[in-house]
N, C-alpha and C. Protein backbone atom coordinates (compact mmCIF):
# COMPACT_ATOMS: atom_id res chain seq x y z
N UNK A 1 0.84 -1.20 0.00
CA UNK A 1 0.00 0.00 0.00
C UNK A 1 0.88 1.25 0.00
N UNK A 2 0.33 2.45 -0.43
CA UNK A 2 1.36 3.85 -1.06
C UNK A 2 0.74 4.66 -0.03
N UNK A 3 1.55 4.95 0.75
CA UNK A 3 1.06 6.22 2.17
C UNK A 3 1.72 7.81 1.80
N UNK A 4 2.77 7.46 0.69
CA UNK A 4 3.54 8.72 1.10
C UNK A 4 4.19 8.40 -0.60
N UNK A 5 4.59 9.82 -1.21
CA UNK A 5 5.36 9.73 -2.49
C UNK A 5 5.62 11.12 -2.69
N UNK A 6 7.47 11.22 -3.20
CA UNK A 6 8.17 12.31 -3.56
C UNK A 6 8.51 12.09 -4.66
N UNK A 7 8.20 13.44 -5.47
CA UNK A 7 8.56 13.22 -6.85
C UNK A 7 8.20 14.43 -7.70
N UNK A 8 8.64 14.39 -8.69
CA UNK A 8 8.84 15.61 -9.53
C UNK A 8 7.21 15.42 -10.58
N UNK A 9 6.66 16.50 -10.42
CA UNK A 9 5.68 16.57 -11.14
C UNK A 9 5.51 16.53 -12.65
N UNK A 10 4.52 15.66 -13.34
CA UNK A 10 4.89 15.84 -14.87
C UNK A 10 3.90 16.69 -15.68
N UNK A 11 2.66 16.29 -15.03
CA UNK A 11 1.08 17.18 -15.48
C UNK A 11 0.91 17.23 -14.46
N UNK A 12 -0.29 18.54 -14.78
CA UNK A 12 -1.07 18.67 -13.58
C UNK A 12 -2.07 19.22 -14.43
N UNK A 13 -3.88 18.67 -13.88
CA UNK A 13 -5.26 18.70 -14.56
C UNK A 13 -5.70 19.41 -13.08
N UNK A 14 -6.52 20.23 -13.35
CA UNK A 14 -7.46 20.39 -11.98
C UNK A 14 -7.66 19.71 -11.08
N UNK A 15 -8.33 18.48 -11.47
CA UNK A 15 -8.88 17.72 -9.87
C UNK A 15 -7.43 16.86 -9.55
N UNK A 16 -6.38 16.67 -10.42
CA UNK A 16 -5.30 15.69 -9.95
C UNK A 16 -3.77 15.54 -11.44
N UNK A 17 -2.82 15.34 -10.48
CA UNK A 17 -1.53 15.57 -11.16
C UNK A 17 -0.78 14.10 -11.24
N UNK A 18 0.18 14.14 -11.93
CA UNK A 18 0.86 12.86 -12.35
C UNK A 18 2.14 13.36 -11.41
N UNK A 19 2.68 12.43 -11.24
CA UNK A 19 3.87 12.24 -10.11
C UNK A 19 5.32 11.48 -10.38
N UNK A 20 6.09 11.67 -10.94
CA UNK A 20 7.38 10.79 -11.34
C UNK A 20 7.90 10.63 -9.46
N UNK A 21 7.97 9.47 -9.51
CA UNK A 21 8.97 8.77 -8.18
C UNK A 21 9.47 7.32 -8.55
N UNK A 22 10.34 7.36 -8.68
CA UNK A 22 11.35 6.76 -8.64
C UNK A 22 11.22 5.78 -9.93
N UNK A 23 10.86 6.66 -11.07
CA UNK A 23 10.96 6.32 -12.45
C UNK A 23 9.27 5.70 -12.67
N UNK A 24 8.48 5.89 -12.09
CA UNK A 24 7.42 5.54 -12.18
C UNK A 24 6.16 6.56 -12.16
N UNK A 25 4.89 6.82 -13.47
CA UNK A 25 4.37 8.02 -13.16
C UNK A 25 2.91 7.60 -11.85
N UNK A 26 2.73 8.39 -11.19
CA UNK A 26 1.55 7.90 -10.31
C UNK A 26 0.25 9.32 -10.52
N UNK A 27 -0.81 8.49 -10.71
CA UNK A 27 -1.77 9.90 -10.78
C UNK A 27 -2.60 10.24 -9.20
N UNK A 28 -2.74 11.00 -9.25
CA UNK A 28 -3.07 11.13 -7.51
C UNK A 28 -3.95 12.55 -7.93
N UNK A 29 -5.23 11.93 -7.31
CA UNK A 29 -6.31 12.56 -7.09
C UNK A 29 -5.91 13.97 -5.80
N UNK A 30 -6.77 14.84 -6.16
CA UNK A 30 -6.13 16.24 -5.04
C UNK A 30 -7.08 16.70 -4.31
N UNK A 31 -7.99 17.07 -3.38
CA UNK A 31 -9.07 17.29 -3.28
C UNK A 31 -8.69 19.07 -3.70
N UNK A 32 -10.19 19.69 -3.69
CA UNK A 32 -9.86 21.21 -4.69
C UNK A 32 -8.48 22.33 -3.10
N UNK A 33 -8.97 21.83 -1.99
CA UNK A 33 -7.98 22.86 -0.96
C UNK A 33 -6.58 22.50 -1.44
N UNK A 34 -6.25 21.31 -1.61
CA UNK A 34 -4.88 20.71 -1.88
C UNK A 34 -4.44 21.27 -2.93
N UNK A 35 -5.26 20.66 -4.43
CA UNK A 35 -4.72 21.63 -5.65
C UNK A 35 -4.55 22.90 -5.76
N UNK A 36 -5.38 23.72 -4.53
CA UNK A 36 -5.06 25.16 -4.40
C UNK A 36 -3.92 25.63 -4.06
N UNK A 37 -2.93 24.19 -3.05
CA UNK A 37 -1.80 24.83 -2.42
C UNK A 37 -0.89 24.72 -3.22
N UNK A 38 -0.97 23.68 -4.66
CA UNK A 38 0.17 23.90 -5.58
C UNK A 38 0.03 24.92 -6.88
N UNK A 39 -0.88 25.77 -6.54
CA UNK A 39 -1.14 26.56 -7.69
C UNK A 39 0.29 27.12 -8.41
N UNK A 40 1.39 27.59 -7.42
CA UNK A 40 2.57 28.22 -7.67
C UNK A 40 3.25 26.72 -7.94
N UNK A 41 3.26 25.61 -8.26
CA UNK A 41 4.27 24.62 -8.86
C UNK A 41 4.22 24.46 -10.23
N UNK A 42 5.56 24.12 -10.58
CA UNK A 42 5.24 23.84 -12.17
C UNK A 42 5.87 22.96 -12.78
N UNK A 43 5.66 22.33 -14.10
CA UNK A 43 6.05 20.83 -14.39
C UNK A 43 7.26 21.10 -13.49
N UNK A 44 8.16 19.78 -13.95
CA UNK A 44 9.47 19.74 -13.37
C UNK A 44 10.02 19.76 -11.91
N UNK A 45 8.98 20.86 -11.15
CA UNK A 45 9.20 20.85 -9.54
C UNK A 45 8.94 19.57 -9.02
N UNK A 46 9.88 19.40 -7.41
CA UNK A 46 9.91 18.46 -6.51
C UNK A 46 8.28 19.05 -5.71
N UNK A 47 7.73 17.57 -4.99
CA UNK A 47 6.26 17.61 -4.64
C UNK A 47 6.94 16.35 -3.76
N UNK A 48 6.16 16.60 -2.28
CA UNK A 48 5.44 15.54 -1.31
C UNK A 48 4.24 15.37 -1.41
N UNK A 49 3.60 14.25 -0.93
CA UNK A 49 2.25 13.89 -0.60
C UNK A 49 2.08 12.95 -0.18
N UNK A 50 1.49 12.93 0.89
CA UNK A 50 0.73 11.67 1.95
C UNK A 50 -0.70 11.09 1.45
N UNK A 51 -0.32 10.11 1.21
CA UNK A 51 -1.78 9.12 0.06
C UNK A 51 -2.60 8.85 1.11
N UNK A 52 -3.70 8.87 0.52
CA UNK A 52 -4.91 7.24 0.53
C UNK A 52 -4.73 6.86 -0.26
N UNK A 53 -4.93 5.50 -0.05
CA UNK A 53 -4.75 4.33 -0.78
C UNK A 53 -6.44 4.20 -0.61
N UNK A 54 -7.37 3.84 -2.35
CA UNK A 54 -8.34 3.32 -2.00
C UNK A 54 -8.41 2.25 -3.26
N UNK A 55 -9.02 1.25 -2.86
CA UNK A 55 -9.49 0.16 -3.17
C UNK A 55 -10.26 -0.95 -2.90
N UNK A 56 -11.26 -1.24 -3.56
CA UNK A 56 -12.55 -1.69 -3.46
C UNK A 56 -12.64 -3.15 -4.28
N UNK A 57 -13.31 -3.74 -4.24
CA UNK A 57 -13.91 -5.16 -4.77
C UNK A 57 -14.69 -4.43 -5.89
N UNK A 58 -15.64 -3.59 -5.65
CA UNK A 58 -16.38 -2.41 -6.13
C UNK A 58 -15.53 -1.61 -7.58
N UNK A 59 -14.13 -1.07 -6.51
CA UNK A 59 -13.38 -0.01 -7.74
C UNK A 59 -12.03 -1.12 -7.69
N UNK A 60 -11.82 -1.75 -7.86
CA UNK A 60 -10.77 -2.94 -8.25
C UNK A 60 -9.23 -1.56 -8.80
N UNK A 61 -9.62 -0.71 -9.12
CA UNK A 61 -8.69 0.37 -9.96
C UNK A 61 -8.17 0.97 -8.40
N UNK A 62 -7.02 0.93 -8.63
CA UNK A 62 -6.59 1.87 -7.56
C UNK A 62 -6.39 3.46 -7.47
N UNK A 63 -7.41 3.72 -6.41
CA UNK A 63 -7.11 5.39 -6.57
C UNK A 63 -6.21 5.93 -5.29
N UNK A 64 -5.58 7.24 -5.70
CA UNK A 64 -4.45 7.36 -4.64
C UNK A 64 -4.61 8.81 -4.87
N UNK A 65 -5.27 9.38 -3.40
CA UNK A 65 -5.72 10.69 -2.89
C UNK A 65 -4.65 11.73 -2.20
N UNK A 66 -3.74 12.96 -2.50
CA UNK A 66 -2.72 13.03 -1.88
C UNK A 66 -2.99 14.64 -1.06
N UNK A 67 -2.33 14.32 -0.21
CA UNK A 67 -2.71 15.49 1.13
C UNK A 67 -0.93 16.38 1.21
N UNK A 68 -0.88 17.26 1.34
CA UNK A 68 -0.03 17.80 2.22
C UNK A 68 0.72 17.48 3.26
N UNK A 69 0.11 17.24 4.34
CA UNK A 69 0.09 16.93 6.39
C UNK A 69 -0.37 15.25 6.22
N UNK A 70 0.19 14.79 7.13
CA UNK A 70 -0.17 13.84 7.27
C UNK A 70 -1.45 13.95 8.30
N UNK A 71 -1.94 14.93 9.06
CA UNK A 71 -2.96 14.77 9.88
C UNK A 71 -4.44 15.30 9.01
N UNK A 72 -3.95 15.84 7.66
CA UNK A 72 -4.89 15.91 6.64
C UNK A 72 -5.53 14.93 6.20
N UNK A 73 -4.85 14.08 5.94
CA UNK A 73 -5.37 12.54 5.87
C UNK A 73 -5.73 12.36 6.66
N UNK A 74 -5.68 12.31 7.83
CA UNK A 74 -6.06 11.59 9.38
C UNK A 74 -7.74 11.65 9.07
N UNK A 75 -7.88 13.36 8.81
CA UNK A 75 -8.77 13.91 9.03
C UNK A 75 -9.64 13.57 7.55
N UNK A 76 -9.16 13.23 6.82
CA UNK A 76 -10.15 12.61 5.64
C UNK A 76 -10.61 11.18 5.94
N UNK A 77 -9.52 9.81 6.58
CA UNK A 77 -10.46 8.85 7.10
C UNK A 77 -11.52 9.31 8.30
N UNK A 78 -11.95 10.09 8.62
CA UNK A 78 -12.87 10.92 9.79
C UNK A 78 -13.97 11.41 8.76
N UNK A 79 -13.30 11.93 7.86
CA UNK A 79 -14.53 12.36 7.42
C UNK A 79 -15.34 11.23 6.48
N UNK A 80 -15.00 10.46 5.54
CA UNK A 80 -15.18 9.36 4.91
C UNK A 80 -16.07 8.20 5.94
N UNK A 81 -15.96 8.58 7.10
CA UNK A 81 -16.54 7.34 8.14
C UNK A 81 -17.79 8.07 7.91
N UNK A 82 -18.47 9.34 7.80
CA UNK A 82 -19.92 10.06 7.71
C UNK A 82 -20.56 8.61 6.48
N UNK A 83 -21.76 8.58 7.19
CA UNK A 83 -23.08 8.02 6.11
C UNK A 83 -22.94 8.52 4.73
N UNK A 84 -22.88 8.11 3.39
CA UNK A 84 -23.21 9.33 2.61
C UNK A 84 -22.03 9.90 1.88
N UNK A 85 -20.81 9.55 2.08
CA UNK A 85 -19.77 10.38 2.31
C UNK A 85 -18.35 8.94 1.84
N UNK A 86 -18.20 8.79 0.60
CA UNK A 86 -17.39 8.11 0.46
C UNK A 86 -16.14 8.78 -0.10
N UNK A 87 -14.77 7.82 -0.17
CA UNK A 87 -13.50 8.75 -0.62
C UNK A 87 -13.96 9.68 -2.23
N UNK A 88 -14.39 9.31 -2.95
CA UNK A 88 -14.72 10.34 -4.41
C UNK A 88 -15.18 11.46 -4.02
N UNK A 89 -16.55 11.27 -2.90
CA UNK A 89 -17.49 12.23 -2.54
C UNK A 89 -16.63 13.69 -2.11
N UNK A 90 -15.74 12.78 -0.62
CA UNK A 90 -15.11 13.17 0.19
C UNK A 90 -14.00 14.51 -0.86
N UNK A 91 -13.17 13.55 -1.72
CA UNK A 91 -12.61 14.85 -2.36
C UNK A 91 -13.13 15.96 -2.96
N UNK A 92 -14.15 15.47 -3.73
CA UNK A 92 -15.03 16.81 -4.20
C UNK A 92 -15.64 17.97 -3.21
N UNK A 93 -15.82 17.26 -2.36
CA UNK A 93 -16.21 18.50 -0.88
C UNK A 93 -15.34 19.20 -0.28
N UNK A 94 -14.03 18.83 -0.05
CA UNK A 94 -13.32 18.95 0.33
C UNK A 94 -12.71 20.30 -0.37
N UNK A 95 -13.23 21.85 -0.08
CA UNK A 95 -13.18 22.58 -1.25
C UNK A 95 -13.06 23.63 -0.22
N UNK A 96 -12.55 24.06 1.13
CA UNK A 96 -12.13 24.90 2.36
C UNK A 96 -10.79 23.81 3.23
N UNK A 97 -10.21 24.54 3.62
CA UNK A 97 -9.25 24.11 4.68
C UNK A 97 -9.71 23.58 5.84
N UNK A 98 -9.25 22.38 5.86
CA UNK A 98 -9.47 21.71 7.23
C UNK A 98 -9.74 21.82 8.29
N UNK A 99 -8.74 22.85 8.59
CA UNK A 99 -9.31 23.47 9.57
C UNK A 99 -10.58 24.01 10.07
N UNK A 100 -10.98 24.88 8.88
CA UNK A 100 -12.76 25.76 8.56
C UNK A 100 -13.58 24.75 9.14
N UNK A 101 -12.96 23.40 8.39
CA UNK A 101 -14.11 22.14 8.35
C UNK A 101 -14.48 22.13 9.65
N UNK A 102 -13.37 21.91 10.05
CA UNK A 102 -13.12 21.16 11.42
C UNK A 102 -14.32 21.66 12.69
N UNK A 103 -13.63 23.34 12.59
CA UNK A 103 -14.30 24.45 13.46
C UNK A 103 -15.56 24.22 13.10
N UNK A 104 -15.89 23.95 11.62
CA UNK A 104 -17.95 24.20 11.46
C UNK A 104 -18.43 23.27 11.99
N UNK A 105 -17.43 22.13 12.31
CA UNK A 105 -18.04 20.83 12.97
C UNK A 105 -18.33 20.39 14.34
N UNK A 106 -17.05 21.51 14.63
CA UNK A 106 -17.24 21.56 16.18
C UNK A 106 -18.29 22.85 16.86
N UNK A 107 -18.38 24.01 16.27
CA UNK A 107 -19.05 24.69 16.73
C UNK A 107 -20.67 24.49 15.94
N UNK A 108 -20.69 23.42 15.25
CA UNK A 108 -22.34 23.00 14.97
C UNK A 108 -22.68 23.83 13.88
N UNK A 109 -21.73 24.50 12.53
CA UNK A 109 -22.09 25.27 11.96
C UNK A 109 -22.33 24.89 10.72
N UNK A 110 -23.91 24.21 10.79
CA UNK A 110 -24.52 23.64 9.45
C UNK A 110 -24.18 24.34 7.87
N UNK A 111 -24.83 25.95 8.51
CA UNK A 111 -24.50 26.95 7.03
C UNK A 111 -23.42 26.79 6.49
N UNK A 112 -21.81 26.65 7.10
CA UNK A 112 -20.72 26.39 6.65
C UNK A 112 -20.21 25.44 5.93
N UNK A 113 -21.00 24.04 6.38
CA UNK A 113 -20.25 22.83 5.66
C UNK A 113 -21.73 22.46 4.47
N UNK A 114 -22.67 23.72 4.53
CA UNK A 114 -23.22 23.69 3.23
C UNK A 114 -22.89 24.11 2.52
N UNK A 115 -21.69 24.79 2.75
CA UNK A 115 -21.27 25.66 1.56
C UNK A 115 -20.04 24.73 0.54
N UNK A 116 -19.73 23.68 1.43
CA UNK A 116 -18.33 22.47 0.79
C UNK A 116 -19.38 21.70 -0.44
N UNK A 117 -18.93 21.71 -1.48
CA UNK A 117 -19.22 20.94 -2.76
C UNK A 117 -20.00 19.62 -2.30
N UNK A 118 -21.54 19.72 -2.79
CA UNK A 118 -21.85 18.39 -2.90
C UNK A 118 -22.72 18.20 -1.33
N UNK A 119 -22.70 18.96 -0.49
CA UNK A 119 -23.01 18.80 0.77
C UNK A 119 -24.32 19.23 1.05
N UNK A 120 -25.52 18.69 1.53
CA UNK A 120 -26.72 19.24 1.57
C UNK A 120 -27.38 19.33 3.04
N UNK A 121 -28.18 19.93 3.58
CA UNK A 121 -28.35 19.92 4.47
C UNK A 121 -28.38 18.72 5.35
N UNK A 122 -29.06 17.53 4.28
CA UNK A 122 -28.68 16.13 5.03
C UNK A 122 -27.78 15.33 5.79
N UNK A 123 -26.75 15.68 4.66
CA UNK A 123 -25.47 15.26 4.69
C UNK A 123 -24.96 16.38 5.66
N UNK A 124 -25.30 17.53 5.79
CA UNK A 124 -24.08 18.24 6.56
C UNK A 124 -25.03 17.36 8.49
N UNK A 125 -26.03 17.41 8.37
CA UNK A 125 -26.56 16.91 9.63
C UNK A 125 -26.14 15.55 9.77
N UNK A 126 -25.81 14.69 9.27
CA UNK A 126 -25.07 13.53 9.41
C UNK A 126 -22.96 13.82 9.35
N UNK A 127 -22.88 14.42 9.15
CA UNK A 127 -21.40 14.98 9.49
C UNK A 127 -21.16 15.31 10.86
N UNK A 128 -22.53 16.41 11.59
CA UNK A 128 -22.68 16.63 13.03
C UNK A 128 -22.85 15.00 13.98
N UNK A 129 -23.71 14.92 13.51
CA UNK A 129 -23.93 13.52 14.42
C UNK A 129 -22.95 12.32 14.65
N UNK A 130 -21.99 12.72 12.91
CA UNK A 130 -20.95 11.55 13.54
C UNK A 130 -19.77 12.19 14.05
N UNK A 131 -19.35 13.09 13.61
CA UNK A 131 -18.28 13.76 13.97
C UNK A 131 -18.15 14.90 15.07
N UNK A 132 -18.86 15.29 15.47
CA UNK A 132 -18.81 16.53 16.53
C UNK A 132 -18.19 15.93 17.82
N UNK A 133 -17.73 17.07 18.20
CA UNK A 133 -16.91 16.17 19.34
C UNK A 133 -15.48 15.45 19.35
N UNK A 134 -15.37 15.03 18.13
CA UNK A 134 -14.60 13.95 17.43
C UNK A 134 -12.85 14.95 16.72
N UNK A 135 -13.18 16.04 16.14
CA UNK A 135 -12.29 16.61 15.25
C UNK A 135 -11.35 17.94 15.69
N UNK A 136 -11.71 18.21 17.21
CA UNK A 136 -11.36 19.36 17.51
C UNK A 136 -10.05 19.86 17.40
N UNK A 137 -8.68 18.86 16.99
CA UNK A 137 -7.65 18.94 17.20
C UNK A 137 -7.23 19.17 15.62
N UNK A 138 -8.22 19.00 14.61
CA UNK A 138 -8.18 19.46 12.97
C UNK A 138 -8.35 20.98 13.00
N UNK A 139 -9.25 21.40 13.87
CA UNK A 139 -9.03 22.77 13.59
C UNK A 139 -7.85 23.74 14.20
N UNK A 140 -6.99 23.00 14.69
CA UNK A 140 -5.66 23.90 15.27
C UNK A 140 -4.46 23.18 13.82
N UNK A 141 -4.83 23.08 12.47
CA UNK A 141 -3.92 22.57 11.70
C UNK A 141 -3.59 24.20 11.41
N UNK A 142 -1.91 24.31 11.09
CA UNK A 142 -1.23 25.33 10.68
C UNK A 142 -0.71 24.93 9.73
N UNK A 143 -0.92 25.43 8.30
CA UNK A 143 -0.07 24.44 6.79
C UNK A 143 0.40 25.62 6.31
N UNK A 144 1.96 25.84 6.18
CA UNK A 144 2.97 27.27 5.05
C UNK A 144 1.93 26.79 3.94
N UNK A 145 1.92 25.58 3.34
CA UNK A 145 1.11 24.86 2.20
C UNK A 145 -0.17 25.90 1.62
N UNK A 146 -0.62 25.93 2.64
CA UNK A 146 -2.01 26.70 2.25
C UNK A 146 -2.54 27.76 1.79
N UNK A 147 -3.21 27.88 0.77
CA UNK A 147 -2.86 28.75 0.13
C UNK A 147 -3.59 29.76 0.83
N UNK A 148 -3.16 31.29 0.70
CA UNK A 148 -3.51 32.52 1.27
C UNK A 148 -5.18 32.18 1.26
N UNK A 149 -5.76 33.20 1.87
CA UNK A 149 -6.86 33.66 1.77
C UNK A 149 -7.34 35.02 1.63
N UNK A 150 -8.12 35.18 0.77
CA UNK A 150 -8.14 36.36 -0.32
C UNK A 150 -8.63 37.61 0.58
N UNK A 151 -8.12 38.63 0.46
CA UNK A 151 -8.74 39.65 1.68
C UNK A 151 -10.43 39.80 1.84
N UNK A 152 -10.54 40.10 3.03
CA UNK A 152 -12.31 40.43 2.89
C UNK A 152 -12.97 41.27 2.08
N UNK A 153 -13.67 40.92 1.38
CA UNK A 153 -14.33 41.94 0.30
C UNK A 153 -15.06 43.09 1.39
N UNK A 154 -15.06 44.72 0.83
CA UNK A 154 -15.73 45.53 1.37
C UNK A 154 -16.92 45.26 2.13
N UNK A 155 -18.30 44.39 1.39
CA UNK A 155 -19.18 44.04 2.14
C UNK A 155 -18.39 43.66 3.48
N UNK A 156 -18.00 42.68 3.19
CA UNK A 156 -17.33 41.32 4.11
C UNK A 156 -17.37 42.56 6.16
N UNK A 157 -16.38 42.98 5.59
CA UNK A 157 -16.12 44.05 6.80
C UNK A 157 -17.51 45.15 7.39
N UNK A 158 -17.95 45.79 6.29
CA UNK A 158 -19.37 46.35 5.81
C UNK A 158 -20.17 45.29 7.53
N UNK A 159 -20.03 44.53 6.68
CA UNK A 159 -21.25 44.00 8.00
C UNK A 159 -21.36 43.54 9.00
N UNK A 160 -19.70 43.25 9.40
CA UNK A 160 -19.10 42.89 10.33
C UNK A 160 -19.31 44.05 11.58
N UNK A 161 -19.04 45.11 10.55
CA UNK A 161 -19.05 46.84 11.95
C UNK A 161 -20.31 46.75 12.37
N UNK A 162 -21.21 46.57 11.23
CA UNK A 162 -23.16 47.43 11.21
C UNK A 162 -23.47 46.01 12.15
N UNK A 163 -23.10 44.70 12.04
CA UNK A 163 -23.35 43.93 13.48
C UNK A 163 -23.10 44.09 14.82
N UNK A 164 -22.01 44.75 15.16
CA UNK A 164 -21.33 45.44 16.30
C UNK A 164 -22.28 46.41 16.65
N UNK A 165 -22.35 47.61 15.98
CA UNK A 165 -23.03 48.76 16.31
C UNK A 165 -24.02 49.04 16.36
N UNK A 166 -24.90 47.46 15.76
CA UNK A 166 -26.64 47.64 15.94
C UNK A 166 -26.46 46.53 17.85
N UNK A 167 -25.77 45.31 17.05
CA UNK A 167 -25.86 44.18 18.87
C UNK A 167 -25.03 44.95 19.69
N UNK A 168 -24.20 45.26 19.66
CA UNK A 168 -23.08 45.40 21.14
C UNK A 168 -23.26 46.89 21.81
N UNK A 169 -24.06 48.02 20.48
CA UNK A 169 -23.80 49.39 20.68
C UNK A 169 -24.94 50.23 20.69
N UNK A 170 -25.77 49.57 20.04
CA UNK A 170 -27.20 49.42 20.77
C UNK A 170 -27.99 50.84 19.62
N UNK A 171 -27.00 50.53 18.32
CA UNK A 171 -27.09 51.78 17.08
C UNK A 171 -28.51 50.61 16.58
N UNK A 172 -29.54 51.34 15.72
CA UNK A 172 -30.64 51.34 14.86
C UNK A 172 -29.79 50.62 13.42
N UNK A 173 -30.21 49.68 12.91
CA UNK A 173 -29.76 49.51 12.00
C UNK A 173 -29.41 50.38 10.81
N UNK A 174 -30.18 51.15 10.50
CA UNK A 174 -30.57 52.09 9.55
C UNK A 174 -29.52 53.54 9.78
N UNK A 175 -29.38 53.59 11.30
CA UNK A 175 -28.70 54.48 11.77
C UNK A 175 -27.03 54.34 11.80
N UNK A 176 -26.57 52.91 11.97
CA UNK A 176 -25.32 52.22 11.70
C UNK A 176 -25.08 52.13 10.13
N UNK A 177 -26.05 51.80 8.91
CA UNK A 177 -25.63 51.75 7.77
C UNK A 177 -25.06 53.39 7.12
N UNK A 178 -26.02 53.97 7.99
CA UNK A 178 -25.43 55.41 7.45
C UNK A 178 -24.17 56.08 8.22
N UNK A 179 -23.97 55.70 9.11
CA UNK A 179 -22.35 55.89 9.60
C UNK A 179 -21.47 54.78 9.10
N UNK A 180 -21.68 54.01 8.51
CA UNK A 180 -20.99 53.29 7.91
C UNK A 180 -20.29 53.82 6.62
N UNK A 181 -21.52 54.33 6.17
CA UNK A 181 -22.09 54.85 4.89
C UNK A 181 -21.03 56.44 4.36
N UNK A 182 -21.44 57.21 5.86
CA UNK A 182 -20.60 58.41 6.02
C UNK A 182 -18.95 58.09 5.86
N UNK A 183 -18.70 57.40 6.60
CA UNK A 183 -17.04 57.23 7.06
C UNK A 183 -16.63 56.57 5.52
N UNK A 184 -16.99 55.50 4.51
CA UNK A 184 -16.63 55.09 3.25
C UNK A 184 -16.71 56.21 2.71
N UNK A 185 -17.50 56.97 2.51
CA UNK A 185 -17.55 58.43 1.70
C UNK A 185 -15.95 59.02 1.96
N UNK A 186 -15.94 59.47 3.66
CA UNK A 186 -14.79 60.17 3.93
C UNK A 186 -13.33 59.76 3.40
N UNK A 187 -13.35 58.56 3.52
CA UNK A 187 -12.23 57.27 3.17
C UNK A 187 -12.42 56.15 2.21
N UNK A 188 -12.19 55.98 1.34
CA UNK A 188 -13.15 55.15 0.40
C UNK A 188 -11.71 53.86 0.29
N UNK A 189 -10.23 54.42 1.09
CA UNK A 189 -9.02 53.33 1.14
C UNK A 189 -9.61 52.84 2.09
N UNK A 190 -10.49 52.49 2.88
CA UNK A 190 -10.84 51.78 4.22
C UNK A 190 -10.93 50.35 3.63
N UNK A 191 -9.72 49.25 4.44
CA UNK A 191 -9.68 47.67 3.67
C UNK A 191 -10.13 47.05 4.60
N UNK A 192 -10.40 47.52 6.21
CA UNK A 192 -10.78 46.28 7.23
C UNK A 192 -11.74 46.88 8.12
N UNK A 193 -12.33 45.75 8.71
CA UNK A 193 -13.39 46.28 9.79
C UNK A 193 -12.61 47.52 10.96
N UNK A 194 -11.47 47.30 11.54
CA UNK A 194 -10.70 47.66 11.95
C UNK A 194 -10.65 49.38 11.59
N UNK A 195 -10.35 49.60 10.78
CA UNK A 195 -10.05 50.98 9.88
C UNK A 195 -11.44 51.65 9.55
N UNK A 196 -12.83 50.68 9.31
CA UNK A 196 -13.89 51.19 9.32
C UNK A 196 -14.51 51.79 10.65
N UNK A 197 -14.07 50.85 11.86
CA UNK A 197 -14.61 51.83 12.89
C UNK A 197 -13.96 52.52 13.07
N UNK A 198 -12.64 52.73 13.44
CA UNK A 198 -11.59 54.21 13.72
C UNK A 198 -12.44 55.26 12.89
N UNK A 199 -12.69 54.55 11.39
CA UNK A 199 -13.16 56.01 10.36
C UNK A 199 -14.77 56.51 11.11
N UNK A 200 -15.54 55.70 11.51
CA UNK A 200 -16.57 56.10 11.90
C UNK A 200 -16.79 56.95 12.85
N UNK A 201 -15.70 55.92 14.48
CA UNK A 201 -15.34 56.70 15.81
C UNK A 201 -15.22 58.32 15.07
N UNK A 202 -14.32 58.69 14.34
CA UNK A 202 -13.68 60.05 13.98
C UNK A 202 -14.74 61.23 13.62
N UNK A 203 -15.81 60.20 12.93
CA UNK A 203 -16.81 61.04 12.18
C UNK A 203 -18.16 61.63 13.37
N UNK A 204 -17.99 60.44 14.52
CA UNK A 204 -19.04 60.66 15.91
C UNK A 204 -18.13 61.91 16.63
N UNK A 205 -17.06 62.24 16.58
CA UNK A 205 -16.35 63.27 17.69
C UNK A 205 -15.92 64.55 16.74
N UNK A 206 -16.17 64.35 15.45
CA UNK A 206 -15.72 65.81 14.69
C UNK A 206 -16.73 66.56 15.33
């Protein structure tokens, strides 16, 4: 059985890349977070990866799934044990960082792991039931591997403040969108929630 393979890359297709090790090509399935972390590789480069090995009576063909971390894998036989949820499935969902997963699983956050490829409310309620409790040590994964995450779009922050200042600050909704509203006018470089309230604070004390 193939747990682990180094080797110089020959193709690479979206869902999975070919692998030269040790004069032999291997194709290895990627789930989409994984292929994200080699976006910057190119033919010719050196590549690790920690396999599944799957094989079935069923799929007689051997497929070989490759991770980054070895506790990435850990965390894919965990997830593959869900009802519903076999290794093919499993890679196609597999479309956020492990970690994300991990956290939506532990803090019960259905909306989140509806958002992973293929996942329906069913299936994300059978993910809770088998796994909660179970994964908490996936969401403290730290991977250089991984690829960035793209800054918060304006909304993103946008609603982050107008939640603060209607729950915590006890502002009118209507009354928070327009100090929101004011301070982007004043500053329109404003990139984080952070910088949006300073701009707002400024605009309450002029």
């Amino acid at each position: 059985m193939i747990g682990y393979l180094e080797g110089k890359l020959i193709k690479i297709e979206p869902d999975r890349i070919l692998l030269l090790a040790n004069q032999v090509g291997y194709e290895v399935l990627l789930p989409a977070v994984i292929r994200q972390s080699i976006e910057t590789k190119e033919i010719g480069d050196e590549i690790s990866l920690y396999i599944y090995y799957h094989q079935t009576e069923r799929q007689p063909k051997p497929t070989l799934i490759g991770f980054n971390l070895e506790i990435e894998r850990e965390f894919f036989h965990y997830f593959i044990s869900v009802e519903d949820i076999g290794p093919m499935k499993a890679v196609q969902a597999l479309t956020a960082p492990i970690r994300k997963i991990a956290t939506a699983i532990e803090s019960r956050d259905v909306a989140y792991l509806k958002t992973l490829k293929g996942i329906g409310n069913r299936t994300a309620q059978k993910i809770l039931a088998t796994l909660e409790g179970k994964v908490a040590k996936f969401a403290l994964i730290h991977s250089e591997k991984e690829p960035p995450e793209p800054p918060p779009s304006q909304e993103d922050f946008k609603i982050k403040v107008e939640e603060v200042l209607v729950r915590q600050l006890g502002h009118k909704t209507r009354e928070a969108r327009e100090m929101i509203a004011e301070a982007m006018k004043r500053n329109d470089a404003i990139q984080t929630a952070e910088e949006l309230f300073e701009e707002v604070y400024r605009g309450e004390v002029r």
